[in-house]
Protein backbone atom coordinates (compact mmCIF):
# COMPACT_ATOMS: atom_id res chain seq x y z
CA UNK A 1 -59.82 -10.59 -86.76
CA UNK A 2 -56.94 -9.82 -84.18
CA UNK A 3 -55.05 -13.30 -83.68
CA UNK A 4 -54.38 -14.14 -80.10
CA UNK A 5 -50.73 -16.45 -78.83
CA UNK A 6 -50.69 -18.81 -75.96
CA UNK A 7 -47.86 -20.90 -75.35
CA UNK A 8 -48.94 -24.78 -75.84
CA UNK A 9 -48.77 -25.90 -72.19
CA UNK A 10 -50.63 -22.44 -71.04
CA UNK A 11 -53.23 -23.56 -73.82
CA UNK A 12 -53.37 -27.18 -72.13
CA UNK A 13 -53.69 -25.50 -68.51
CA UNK A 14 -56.46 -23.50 -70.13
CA UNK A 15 -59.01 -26.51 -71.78
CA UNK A 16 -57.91 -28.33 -68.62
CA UNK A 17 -59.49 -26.06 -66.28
CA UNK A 18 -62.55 -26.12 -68.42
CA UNK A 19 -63.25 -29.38 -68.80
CA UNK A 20 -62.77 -30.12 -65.18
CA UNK A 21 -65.07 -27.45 -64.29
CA UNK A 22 -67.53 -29.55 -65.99
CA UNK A 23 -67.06 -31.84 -63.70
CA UNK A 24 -64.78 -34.35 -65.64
CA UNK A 25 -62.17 -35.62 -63.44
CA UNK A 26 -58.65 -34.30 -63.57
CA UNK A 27 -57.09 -37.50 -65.55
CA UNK A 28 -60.32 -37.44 -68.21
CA UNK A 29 -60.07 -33.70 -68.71
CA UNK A 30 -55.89 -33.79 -68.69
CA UNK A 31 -56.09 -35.91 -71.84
CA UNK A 32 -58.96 -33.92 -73.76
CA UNK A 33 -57.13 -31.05 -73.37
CA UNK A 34 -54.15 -32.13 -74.62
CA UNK A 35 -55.56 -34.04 -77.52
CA UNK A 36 -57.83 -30.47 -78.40
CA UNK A 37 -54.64 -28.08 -78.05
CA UNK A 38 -52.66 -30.54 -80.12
CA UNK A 39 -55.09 -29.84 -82.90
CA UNK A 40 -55.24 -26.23 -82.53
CA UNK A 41 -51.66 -25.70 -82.30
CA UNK A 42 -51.20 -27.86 -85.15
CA UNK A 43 -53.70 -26.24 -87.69
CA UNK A 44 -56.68 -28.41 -87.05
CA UNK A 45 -59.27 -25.35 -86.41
CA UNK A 46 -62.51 -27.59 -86.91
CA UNK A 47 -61.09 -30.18 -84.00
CA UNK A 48 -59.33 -27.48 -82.22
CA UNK A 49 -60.87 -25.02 -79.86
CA UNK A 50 -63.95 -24.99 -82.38
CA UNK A 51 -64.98 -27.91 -80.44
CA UNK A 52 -65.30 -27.09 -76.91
CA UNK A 53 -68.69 -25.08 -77.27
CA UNK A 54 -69.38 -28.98 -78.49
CA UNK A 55 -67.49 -30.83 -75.99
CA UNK A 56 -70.02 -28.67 -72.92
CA UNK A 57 -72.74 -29.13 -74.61
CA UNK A 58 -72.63 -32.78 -74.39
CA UNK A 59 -71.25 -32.98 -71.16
CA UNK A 60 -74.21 -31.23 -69.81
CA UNK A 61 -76.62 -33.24 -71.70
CA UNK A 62 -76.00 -36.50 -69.44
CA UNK A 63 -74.93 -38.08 -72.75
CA UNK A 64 -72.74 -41.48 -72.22
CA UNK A 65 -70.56 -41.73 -69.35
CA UNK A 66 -67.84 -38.88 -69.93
CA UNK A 67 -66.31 -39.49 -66.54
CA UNK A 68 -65.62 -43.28 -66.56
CA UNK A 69 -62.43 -44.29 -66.75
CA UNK A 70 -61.97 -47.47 -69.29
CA UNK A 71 -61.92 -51.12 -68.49
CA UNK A 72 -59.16 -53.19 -70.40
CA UNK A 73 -59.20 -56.74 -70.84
CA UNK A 74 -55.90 -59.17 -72.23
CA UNK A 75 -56.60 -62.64 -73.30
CA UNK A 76 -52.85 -62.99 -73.85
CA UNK A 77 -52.71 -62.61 -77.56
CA UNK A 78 -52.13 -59.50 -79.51
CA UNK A 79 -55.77 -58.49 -79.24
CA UNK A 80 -56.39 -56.09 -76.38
CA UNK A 81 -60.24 -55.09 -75.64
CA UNK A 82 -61.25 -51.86 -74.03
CA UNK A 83 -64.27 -51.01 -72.93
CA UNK A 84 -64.64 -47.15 -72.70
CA UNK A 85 -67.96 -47.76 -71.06
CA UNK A 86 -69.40 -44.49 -72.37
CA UNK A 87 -66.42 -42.37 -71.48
CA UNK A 88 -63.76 -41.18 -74.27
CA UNK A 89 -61.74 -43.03 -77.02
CA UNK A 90 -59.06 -40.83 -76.12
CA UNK A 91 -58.62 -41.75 -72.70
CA UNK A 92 -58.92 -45.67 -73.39
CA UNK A 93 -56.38 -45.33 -75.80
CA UNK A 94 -54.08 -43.30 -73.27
CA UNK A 95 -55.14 -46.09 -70.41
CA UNK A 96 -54.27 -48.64 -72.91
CA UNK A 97 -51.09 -47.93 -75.07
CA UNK A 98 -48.17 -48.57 -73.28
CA UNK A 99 -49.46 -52.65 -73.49
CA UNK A 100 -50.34 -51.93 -77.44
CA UNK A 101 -46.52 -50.74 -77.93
CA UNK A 102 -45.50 -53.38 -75.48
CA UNK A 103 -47.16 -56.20 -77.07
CA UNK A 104 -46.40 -54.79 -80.67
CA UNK A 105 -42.61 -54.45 -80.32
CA UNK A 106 -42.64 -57.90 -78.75
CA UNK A 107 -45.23 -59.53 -81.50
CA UNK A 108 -44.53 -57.88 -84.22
CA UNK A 109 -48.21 -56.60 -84.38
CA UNK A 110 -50.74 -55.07 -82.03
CA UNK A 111 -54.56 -54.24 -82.20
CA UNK A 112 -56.79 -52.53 -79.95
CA UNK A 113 -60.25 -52.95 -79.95
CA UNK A 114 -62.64 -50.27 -78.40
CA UNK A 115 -65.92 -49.77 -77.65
CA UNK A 116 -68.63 -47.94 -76.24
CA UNK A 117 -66.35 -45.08 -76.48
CA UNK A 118 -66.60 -41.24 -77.23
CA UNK A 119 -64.64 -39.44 -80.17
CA UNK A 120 -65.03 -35.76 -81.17
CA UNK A 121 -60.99 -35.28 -82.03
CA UNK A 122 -58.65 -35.69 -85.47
CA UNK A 123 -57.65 -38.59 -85.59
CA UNK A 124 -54.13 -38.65 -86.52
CA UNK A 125 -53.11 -37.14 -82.89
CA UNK A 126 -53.76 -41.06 -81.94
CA UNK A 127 -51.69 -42.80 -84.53
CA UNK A 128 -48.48 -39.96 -84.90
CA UNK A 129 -46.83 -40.56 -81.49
CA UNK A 130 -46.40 -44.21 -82.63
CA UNK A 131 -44.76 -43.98 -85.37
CA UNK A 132 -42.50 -41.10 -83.07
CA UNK A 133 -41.70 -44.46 -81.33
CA UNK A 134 -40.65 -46.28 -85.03
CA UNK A 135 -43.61 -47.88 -85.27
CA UNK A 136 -46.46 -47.87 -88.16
CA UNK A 137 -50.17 -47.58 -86.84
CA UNK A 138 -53.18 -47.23 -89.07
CA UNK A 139 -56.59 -46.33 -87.28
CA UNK A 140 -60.59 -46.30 -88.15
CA UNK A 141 -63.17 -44.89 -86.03
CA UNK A 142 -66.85 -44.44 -87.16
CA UNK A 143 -69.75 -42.04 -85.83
CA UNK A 144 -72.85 -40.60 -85.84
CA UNK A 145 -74.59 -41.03 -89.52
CA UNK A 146 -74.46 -37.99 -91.92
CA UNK A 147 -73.44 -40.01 -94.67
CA UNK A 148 -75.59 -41.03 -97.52
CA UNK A 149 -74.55 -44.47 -99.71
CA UNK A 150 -73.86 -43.47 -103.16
CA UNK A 151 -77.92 -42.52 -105.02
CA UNK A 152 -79.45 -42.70 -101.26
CA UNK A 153 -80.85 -40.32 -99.27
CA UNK A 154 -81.05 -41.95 -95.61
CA UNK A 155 -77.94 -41.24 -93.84
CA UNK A 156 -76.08 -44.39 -93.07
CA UNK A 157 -72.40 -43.92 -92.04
CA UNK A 158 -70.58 -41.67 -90.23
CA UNK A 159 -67.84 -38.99 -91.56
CA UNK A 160 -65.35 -42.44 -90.68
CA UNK A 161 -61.96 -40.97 -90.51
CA UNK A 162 -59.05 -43.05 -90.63
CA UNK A 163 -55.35 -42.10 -90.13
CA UNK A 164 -51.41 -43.67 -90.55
CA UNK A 165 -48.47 -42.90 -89.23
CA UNK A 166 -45.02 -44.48 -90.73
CA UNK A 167 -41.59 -43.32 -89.10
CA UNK A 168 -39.31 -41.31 -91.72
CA UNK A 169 -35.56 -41.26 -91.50
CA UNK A 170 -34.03 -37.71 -91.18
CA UNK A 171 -37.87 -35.77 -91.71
CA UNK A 172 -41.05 -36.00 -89.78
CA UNK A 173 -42.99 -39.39 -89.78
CA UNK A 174 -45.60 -39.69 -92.50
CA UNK A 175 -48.88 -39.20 -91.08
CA UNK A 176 -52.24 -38.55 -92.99
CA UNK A 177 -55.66 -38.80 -91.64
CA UNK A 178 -58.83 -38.09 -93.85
CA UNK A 179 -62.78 -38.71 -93.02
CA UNK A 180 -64.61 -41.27 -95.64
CA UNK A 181 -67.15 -38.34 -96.70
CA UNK A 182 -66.08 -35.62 -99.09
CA UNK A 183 -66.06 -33.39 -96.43
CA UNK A 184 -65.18 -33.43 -92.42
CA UNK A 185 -68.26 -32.73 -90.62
CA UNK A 186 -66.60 -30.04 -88.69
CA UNK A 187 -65.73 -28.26 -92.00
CA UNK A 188 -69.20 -28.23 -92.82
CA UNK A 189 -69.98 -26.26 -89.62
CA UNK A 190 -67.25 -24.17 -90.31
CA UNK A 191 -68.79 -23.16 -93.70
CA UNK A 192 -72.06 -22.64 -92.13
CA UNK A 193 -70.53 -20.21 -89.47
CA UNK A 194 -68.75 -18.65 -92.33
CA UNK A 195 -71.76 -18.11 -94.58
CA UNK A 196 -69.50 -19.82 -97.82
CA UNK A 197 -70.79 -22.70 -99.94
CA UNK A 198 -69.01 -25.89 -100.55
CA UNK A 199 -67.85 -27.76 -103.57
CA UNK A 200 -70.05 -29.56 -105.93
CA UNK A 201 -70.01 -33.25 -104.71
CA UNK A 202 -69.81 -32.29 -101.41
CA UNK A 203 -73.46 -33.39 -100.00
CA UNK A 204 -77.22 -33.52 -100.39
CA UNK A 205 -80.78 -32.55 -99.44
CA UNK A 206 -83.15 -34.59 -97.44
CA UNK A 207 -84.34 -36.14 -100.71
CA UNK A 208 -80.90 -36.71 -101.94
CA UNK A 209 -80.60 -34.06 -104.57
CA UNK A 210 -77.11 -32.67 -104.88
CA UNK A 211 -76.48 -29.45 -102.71
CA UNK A 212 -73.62 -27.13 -101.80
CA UNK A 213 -75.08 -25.38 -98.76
CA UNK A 214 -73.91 -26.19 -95.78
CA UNK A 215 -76.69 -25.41 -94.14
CA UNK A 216 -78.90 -27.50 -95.98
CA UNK A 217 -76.44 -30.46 -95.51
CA UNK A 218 -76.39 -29.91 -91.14
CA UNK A 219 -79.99 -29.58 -91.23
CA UNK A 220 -81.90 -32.42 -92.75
CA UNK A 221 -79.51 -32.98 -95.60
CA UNK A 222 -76.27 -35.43 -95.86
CA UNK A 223 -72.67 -35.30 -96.99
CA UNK A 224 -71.68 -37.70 -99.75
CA UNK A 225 -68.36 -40.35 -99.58
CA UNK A 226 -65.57 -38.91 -101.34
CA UNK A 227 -65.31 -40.76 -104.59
CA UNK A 228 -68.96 -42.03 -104.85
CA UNK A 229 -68.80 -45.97 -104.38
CA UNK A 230 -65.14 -46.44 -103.62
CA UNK A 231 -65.21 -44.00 -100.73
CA UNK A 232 -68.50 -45.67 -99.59
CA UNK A 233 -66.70 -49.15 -99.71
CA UNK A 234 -64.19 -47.84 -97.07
CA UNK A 235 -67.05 -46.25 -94.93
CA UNK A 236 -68.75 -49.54 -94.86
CA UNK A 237 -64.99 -51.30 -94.06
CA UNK A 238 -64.70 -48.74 -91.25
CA UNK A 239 -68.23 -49.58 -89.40
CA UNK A 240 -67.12 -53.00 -89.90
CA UNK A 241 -64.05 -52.30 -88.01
CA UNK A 242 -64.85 -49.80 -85.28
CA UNK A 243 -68.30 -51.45 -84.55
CA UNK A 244 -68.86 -54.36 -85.51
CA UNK A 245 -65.36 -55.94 -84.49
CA UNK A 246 -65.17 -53.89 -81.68
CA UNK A 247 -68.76 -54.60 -80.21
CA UNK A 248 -69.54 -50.80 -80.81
CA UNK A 249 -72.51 -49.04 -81.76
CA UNK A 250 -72.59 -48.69 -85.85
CA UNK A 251 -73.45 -45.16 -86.79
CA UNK A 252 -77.03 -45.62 -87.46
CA UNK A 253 -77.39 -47.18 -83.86
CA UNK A 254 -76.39 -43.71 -82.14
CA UNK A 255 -79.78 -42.31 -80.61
CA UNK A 256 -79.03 -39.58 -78.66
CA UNK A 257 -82.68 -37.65 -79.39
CA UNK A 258 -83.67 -38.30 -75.33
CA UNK A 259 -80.16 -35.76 -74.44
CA UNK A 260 -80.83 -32.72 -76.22
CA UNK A 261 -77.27 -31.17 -76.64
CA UNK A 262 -74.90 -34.39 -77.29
CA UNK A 263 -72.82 -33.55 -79.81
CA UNK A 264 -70.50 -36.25 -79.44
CA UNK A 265 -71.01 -39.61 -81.35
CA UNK A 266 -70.55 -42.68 -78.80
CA UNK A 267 -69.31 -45.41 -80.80
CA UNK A 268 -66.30 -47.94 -81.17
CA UNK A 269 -62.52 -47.36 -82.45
CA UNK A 270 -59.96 -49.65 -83.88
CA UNK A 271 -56.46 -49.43 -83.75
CA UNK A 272 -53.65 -51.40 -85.34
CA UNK A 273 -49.78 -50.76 -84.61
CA UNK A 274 -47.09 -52.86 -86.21
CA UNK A 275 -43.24 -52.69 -85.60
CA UNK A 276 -41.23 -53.07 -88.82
CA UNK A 277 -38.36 -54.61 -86.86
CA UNK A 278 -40.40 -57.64 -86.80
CA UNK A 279 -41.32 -57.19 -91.09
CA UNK A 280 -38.03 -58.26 -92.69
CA UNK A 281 -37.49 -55.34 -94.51
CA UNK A 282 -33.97 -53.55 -93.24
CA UNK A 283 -33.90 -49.61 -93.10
CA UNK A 284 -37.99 -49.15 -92.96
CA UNK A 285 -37.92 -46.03 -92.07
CA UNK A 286 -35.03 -44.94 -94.94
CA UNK A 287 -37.26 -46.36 -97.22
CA UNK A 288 -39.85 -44.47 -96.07
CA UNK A 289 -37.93 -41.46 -96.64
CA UNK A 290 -37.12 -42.55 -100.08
CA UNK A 291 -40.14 -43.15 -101.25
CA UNK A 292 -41.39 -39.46 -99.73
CA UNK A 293 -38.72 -37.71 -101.66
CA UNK A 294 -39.51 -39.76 -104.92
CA UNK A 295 -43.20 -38.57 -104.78
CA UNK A 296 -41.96 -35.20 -104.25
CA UNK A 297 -39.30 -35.41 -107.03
CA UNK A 298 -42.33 -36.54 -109.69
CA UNK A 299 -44.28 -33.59 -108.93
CA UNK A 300 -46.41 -33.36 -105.55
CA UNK A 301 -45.04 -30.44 -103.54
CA UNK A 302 -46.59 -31.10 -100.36
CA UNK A 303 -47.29 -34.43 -98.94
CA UNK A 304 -49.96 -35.25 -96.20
CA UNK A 305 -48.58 -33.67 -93.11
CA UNK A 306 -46.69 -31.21 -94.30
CA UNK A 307 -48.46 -28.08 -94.06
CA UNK A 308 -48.50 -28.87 -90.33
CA UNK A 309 -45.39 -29.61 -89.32
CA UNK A 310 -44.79 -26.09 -90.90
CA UNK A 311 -47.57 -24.66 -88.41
CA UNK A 312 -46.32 -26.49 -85.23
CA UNK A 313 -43.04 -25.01 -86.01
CA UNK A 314 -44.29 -21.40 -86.22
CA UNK A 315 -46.48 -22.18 -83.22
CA UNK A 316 -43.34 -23.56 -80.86
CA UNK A 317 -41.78 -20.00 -81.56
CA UNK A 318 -44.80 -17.90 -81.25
CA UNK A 319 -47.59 -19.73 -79.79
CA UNK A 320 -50.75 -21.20 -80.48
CA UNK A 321 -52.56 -19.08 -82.95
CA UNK A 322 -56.09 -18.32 -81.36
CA UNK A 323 -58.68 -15.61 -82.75
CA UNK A 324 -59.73 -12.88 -79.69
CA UNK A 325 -63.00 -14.73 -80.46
CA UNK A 326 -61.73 -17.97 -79.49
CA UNK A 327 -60.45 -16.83 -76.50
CA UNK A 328 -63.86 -14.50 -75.58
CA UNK A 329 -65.61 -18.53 -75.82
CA UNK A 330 -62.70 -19.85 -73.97
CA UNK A 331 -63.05 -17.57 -71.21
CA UNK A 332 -66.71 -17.95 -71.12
CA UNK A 333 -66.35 -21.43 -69.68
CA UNK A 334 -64.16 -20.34 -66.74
């Protein structure tokens, strides 16, 4: 398939004018398009441009409250709340960080707390600018449940990525970001559209027998946690975080059978960002480094976040790498 190059910002313009012609206001659709061509650019096809037949479909569902714009409440400690109030995690996060850095490089530690929000992105575009900034950030944001507990066959937690981001001296920070499951839901779809199966351990059936169709997984089935019972654990920790701390919806609680078309969980995210100025420890980012080139040194060649720094590069040069698919969809919307 013939690849397609658009310049990043061009790319930006592009999603920008589609999501405001779906009526999202110019702010809202600004910072959705940005977060979408960051993925894209950067390698993340199944939250890149793969999402916007998604990102319509919900928006013309009436699902949540895409257009809101979040309220933020400070009791004066490090805690800051956010209510998204149905609109996107993205945005309350963009409304809300310059207090997160502010009160983290003046506290030593930050947390943000949202809720009621939207979240159909990667995850590690929200935690990588931080540590950009020198600071460390860790994030945990649940969703809609495809996820079966270890020997069950009711879905109970969503995919539940989480993500950190740690400044490096003299290389790129050190950001990874992985989903709870085995498998990012997106990837599943992916497979489907591709007609490939997936790995053993990937999923299940709707009576919880093992299964490595993807189809069978999207439609009726579930995927599995990644590492049976320990990758359940930190499902469970992360709908304790995002929802339950937050005041969010847990995964299970997402009904969105009355809006035929949402696509888009609507949920709760939480965010931590430290500044290791305030930890004690001299040269955190050298040792950072250190430890990145140790790991290296003893064996693994490529370390989370490599493989796309090595596709941003390419993509600053040449573009943002789009099939003449993509952009036939892309256009579509106009």
């Amino acid at each position: 398939m013939s690849e397609v190059r658009l310049p990043f910002g061009e790319l930006v313009g592009l999603l920008t004018r589609i999501f405001e012609g779906q009526g999202l206001p110019p702010r809202v659709a600004q910072v959705l398009a940005t977060n979408c061509a960051t993925c894209q650019r950067d390698g993340g096809l199944s939250h890149g441009v793969f999402r916007i037949p998604g990102y319509v479909s919900t928006l013309q569902s009436g699902w949540g409250n895409p257009s809101a714009m979040p309220v933020i409440d400070e009791d004066g400690g490090t805690l800051i709340r956010v209510d998204a109030q149905g609109g996107f995690a993205q945005v309350a996060l963009a409304e809300a960080r310059a207090r997160l850095v502010a009160k983290a490089r003046a506290e030593g530690v930050a947390a943000l707390a949202i809720r009621n929000s939207q979240h159909f992105s990667a995850l590690w575009p929200d935690v990588e600018p931080f540590a950009e900034e020198g600071l460390v950030a860790l994030s945990v944001v649940n969703s809609m449940a495809v996820v079966v507990p270890p020997g069950g066959k009711t879905p109970v937690f969503g995919t539940n990525p989480m993500a950190f981001a740690a400044p490096r001296a003299g290389q790129a920070p050190y950001v990874w970001d992985q989903a709870a499951s085995a498998l990012a839901h997106g990837d599943v779809q992916i497979a489907a559209r591709e007609g490939h199966e997936l790995r053993p351990g990937t999923g299940v059936d709707a009576e919880g027998q093992p299964t490595n169709d993807p189809n069978v997984i999207l439609n009726g089935g579930a995927l599995l946690p990644f590492g049976g019972h320990k990758g359940a654990s930190i499902a469970m920790t992360i709908e304790i975080l995002a929802a339950a701390f937050t005041g969010g919806a847990f995964s299970t609680e997402v009904d969105w059978s009355q809006h035929e078309g949402a696509k888009i969980p609507l949920t709760g995210q939480f965010l931590l960002v430290m500044d290791p100025e305030h930890g004690g420890s001299h040269g955190f980012a050298t040792r950072v480094a250190a430890l990145s080139d140790t790991v290296r040194a003893a064996g693994q060649e490529r370390l989370p976040g490599d493989r796309r720094a090595v596709v941003r590069a390419e993509a600053e040069q040449k573009g943002v790498a789009l099939t003449e698919a993509d952009m036939e969809m892309l256009q579509s919307y106009l």
